[in-house]
C-alpha atoms as a PDB file:
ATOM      1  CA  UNK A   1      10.183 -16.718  20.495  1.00  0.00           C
ATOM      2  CA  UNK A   2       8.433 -14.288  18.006  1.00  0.00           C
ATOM      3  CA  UNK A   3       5.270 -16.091  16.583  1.00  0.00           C
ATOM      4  CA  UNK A   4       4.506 -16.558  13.019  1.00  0.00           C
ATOM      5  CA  UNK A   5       2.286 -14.130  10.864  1.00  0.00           C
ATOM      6  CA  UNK A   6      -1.196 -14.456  11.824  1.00  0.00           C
ATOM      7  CA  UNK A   7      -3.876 -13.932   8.882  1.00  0.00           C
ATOM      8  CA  UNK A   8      -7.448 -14.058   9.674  1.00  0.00           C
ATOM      9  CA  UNK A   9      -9.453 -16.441   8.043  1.00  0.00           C
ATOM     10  CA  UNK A  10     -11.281 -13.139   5.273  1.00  0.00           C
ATOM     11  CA  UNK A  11      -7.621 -11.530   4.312  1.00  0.00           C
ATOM     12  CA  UNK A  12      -6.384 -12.532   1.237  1.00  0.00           C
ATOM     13  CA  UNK A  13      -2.894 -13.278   1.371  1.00  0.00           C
ATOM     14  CA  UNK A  14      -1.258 -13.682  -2.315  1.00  0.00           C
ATOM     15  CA  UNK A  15       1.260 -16.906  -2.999  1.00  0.00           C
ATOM     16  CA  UNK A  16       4.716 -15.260  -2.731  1.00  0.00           C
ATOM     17  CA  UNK A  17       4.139 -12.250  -0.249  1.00  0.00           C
ATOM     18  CA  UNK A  18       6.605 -11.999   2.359  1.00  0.00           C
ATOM     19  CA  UNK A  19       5.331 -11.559   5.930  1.00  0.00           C
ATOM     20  CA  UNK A  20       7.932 -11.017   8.792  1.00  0.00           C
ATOM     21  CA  UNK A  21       7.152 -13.202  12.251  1.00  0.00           C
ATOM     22  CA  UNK A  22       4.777 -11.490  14.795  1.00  0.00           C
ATOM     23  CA  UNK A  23       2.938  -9.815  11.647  1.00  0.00           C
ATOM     24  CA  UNK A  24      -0.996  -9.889  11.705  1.00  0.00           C
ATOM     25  CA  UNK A  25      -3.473  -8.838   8.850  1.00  0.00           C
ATOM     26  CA  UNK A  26      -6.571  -8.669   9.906  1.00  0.00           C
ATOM     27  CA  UNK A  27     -10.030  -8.779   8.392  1.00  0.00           C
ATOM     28  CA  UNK A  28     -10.745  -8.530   4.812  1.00  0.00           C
ATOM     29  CA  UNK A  29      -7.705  -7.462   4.194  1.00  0.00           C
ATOM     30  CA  UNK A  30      -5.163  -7.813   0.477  1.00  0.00           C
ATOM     31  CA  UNK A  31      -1.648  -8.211   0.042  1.00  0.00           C
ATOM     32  CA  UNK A  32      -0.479  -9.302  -3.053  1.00  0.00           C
ATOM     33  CA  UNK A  33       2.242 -11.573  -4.327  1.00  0.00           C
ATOM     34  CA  UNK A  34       5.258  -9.325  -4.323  1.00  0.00           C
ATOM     35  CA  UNK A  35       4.574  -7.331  -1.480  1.00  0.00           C
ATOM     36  CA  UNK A  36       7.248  -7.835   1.816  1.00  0.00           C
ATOM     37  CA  UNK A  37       6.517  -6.932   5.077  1.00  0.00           C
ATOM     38  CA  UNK A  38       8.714  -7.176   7.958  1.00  0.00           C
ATOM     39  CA  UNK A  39       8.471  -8.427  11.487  1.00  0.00           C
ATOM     40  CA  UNK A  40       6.061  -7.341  14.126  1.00  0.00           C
ATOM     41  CA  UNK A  41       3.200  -5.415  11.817  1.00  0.00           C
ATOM     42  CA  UNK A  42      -0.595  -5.023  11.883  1.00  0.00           C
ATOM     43  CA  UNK A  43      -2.178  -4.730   8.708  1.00  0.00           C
ATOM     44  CA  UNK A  44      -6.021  -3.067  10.235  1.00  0.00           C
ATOM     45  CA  UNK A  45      -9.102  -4.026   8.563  1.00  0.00           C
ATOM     46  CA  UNK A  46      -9.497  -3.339   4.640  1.00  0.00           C
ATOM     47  CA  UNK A  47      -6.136  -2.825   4.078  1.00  0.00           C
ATOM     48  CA  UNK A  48      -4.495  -3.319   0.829  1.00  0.00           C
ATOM     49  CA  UNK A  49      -0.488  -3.977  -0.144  1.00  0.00           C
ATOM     50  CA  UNK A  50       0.461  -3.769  -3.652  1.00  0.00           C
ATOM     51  CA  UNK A  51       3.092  -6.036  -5.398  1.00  0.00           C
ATOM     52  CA  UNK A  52       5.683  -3.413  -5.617  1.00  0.00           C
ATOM     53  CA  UNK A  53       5.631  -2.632  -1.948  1.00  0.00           C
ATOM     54  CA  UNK A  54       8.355  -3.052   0.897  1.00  0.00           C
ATOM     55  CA  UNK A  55       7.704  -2.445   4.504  1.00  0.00           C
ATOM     56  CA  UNK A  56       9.720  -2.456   6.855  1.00  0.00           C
ATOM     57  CA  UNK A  57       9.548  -3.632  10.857  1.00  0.00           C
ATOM     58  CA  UNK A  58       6.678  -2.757  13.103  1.00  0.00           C
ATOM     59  CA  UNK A  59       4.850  -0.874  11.114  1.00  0.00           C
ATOM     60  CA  UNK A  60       1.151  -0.463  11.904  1.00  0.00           C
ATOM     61  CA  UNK A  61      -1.136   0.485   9.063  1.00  0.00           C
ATOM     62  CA  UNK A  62      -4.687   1.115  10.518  1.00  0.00           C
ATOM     63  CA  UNK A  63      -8.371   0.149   8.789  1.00  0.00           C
ATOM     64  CA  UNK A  64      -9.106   1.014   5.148  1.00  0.00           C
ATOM     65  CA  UNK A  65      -5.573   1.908   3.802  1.00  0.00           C
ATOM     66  CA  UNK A  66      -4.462   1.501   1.155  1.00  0.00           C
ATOM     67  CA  UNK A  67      -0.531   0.964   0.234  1.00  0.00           C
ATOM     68  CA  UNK A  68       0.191   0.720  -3.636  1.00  0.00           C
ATOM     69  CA  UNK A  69       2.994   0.573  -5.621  1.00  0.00           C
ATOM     70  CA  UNK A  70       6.065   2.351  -5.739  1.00  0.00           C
ATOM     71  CA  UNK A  71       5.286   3.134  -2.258  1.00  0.00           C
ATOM     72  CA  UNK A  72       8.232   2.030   0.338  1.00  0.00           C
ATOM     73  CA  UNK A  73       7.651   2.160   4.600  1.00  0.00           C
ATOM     74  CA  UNK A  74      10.605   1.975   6.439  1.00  0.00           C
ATOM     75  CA  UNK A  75      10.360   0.923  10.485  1.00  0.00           C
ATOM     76  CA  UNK A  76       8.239   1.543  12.915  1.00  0.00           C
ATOM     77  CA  UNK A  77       5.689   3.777  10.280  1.00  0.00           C
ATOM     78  CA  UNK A  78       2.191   4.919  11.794  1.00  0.00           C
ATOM     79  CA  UNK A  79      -0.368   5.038   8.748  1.00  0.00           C
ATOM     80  CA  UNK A  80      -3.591   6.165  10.335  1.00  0.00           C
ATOM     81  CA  UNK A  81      -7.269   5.281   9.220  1.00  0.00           C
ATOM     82  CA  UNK A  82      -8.010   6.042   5.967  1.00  0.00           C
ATOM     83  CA  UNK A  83      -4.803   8.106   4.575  1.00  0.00           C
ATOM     84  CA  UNK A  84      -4.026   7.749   1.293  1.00  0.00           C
ATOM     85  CA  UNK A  85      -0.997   7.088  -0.854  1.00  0.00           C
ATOM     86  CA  UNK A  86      -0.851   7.929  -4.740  1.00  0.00           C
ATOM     87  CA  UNK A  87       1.243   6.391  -7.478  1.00  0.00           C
ATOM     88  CA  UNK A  88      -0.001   8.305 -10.592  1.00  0.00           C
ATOM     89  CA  UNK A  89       0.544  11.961 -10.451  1.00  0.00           C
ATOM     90  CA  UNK A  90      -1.541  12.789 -13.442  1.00  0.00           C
ATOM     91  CA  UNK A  91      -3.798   9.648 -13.923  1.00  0.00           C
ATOM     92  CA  UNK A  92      -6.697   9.380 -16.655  1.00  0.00           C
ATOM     93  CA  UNK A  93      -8.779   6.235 -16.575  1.00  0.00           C
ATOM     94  CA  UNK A  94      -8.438   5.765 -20.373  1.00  0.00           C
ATOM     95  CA  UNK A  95      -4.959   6.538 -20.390  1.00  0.00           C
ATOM     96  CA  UNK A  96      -2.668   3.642 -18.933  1.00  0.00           C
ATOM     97  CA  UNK A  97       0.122   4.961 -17.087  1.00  0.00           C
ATOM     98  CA  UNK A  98       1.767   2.379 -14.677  1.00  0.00           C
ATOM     99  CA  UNK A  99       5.522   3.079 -15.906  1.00  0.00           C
ATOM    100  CA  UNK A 100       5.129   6.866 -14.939  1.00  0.00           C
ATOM    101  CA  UNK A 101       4.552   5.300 -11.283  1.00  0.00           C
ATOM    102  CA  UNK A 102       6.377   8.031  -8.872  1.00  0.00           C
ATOM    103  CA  UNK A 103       8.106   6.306  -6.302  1.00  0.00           C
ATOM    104  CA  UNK A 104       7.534   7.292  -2.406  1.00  0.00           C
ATOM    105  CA  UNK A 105       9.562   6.803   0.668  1.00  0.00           C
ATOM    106  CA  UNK A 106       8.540   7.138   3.881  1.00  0.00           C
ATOM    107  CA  UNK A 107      11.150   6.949   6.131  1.00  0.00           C
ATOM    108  CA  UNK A 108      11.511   5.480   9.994  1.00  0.00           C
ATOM    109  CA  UNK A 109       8.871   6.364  13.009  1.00  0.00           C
ATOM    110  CA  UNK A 110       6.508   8.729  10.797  1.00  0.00           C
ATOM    111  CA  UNK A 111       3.301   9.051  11.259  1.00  0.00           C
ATOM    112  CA  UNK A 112       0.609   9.874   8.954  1.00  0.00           C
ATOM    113  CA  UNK A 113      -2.314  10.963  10.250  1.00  0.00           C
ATOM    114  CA  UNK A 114      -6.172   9.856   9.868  1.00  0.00           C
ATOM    115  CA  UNK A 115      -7.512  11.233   6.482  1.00  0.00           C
ATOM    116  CA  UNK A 116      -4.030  12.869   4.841  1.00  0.00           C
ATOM    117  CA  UNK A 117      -3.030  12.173   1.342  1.00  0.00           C
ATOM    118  CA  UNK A 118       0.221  11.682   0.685  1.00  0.00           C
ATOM    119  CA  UNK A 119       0.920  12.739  -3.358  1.00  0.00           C
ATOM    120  CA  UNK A 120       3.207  10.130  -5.071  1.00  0.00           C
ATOM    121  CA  UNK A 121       6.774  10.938  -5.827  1.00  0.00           C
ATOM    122  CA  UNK A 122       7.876  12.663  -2.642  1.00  0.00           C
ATOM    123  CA  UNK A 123       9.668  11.784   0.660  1.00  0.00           C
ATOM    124  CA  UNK A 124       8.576  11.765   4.361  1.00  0.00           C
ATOM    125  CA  UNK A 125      11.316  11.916   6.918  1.00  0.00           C
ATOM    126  CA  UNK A 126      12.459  10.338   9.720  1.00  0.00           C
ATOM    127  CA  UNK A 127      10.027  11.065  12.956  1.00  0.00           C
ATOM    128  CA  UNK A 128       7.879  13.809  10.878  1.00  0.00           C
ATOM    129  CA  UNK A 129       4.206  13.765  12.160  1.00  0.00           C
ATOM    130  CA  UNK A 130       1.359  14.819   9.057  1.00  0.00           C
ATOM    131  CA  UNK A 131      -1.359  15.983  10.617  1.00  0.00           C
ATOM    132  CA  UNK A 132      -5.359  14.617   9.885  1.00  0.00           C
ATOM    133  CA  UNK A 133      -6.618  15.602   6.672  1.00  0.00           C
ATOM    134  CA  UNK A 134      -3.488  17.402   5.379  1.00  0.00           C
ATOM    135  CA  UNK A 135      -2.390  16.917   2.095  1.00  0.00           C
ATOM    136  CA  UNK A 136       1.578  16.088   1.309  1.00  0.00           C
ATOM    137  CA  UNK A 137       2.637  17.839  -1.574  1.00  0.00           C
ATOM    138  CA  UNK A 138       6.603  17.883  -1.544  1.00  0.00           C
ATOM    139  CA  UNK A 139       9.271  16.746   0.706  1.00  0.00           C
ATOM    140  CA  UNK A 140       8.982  16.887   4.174  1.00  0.00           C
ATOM    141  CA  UNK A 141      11.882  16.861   6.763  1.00  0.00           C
ATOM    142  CA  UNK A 142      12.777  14.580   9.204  1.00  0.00           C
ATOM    143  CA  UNK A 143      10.821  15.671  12.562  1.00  0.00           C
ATOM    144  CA  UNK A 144       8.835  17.915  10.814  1.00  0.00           C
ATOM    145  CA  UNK A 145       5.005  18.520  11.992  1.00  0.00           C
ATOM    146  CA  UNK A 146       2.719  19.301   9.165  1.00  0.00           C
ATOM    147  CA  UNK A 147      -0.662  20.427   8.620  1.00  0.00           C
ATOM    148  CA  UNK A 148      -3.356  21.847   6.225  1.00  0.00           C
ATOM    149  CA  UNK A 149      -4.217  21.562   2.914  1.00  0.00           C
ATOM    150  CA  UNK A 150      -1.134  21.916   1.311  1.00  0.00           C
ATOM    151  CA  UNK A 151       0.470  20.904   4.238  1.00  0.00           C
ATOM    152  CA  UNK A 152       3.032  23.106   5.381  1.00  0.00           C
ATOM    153  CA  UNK A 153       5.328  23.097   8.670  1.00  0.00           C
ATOM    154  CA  UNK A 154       3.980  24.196  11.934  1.00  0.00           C
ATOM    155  CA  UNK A 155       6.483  23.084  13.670  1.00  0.00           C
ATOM    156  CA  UNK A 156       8.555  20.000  14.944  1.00  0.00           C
ATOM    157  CA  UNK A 157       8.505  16.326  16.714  1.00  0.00           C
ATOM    158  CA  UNK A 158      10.245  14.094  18.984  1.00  0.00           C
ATOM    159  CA  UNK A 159      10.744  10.610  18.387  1.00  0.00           C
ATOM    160  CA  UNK A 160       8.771  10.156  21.518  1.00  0.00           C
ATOM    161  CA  UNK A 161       5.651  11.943  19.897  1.00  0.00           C
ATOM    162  CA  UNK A 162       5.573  15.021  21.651  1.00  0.00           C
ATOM    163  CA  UNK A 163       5.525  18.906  19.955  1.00  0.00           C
ATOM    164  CA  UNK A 164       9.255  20.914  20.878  1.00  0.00           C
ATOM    165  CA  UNK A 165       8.737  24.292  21.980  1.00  0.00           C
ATOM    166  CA  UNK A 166      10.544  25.245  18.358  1.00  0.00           C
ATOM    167  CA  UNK A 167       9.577  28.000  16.164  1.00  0.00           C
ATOM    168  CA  UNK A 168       9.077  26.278  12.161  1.00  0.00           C
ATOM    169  CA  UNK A 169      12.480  27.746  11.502  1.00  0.00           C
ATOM    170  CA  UNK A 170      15.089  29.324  13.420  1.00  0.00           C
ATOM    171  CA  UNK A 171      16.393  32.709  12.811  1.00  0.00           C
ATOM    172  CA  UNK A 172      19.523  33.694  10.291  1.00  0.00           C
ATOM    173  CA  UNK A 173      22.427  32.715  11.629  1.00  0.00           C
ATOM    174  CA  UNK A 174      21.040  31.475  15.206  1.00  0.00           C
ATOM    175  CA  UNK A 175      20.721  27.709  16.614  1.00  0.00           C
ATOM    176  CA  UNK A 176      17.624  27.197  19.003  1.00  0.00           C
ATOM    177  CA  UNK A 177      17.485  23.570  21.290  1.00  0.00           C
ATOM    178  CA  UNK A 178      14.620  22.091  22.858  1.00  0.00           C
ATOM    179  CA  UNK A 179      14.264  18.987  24.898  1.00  0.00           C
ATOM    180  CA  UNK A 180      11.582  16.168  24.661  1.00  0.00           C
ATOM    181  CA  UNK A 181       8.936  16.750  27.567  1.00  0.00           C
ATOM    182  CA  UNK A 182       8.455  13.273  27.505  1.00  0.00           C
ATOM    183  CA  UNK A 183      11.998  11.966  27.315  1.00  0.00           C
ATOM    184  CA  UNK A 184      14.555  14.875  28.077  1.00  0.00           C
ATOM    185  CA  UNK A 185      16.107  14.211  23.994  1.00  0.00           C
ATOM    186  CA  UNK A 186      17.639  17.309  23.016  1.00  0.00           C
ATOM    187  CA  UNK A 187      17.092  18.721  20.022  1.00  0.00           C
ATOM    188  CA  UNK A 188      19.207  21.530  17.791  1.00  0.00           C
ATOM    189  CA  UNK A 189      17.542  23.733  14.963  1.00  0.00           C
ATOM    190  CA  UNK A 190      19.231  25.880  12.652  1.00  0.00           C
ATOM    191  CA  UNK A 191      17.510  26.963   9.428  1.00  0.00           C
ATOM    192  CA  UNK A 192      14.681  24.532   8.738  1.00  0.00           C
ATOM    193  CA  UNK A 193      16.698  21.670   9.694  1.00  0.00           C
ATOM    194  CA  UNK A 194      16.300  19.768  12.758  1.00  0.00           C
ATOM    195  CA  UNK A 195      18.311  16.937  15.052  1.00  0.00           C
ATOM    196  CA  UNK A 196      18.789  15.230  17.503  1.00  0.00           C
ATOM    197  CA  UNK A 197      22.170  15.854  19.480  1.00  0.00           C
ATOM    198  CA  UNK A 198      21.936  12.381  21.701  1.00  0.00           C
ATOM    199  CA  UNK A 199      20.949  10.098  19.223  1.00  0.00           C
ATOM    200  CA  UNK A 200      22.676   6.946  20.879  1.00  0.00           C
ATOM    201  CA  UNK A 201      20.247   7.809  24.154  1.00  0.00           C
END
């Protein structure tokens, strides 16, 4: 039987949020009233949920983050120390602007490296891996690896984690595959898009 959420005794923990079973927030810690978080997450130290903020199922957002609104984590999400989401593409501090909030999705088994900034209004795809420190500008693909400030492509991701010997896109009119060192997943690119060919594996 899955336990129920654990909060420690410094995390503030807003009347109304939804927290899934197995979920644990840890020290000092916010999540406020109309946040919902799924099953089987760790909230790290310092971490802060907004009200307008859904997240999904085992979802692990490390120390000092901090998730605001109009941001949306699907499953199984990596958020690592210290990344940063935006809501506000062009804010002023005299200027209130919380219904030009730009909404972000980020969608199943991304990760988001230590230090990147993710820039409001823009989606992450499945699997994609941001690198430390790089800075998300536009839409990235599902699988995608991306680095640098702006971040750009360098490549492409398994599910399992690991870098496919794939060039950042394939040539015109050719289809390159590549299988998962770790798991033996195949994988087909054509263009800039990448998949997965055994997805029920």
């Amino acid at each position: 039987m899955t336990p129920p959420p654990w909060i420690h005794p410094s995390a503030l923990v807003d009347e109304g949020a939804q927290l899934g079973p197995g979920t644990k927030v840890w020290h000092f810690s916010h999540v406020c009233a109309g946040a919902r978080i799924g099953a089987d997450c760790s909230l790290g130290q310092g971490v802060f949920v907004g009200n307008d903020v859904l997240i999904g199922r085992g979802v692990k957002i490390q120390n000092n983050v901090s998730v605001y609104d109009a941001v949306t984590l699907e499953d199984e999400v990596f958020c690592g120390p210290s990344m940063v989401f935006t809501n506000v593409f062009n804010p002023r501090a005299a200027v209130v602007r919380k219904h030009d909030y730009r909404r972000t999705l980020v969608k199943r088994g991304a990760s988001l490296g230590a230090n990147c900034t993710v820039v409001c209004g823009h989606t992450i795809g499945a699997w994609a891996f941001i690198g430390a420190g790089a800075v998300v500008s536009r839409d990235v693909p599902d699988f995608a690896l991306m680095a640098g400030v702006p971040a750009r492509r360098i490549g492409w991701m398994s599910r399992h984690g690991e870098r496919l010997s794939l060039p950042a896109r394939a040539p015109e009119g050719q289809m390159l595959e590549a299988a998962c060192p770790a798991t033996g997943e195949r994988y087909r690119l054509q263009g800039e898009a990448l998949r997965l060919l055994d997805p029920a594996a």
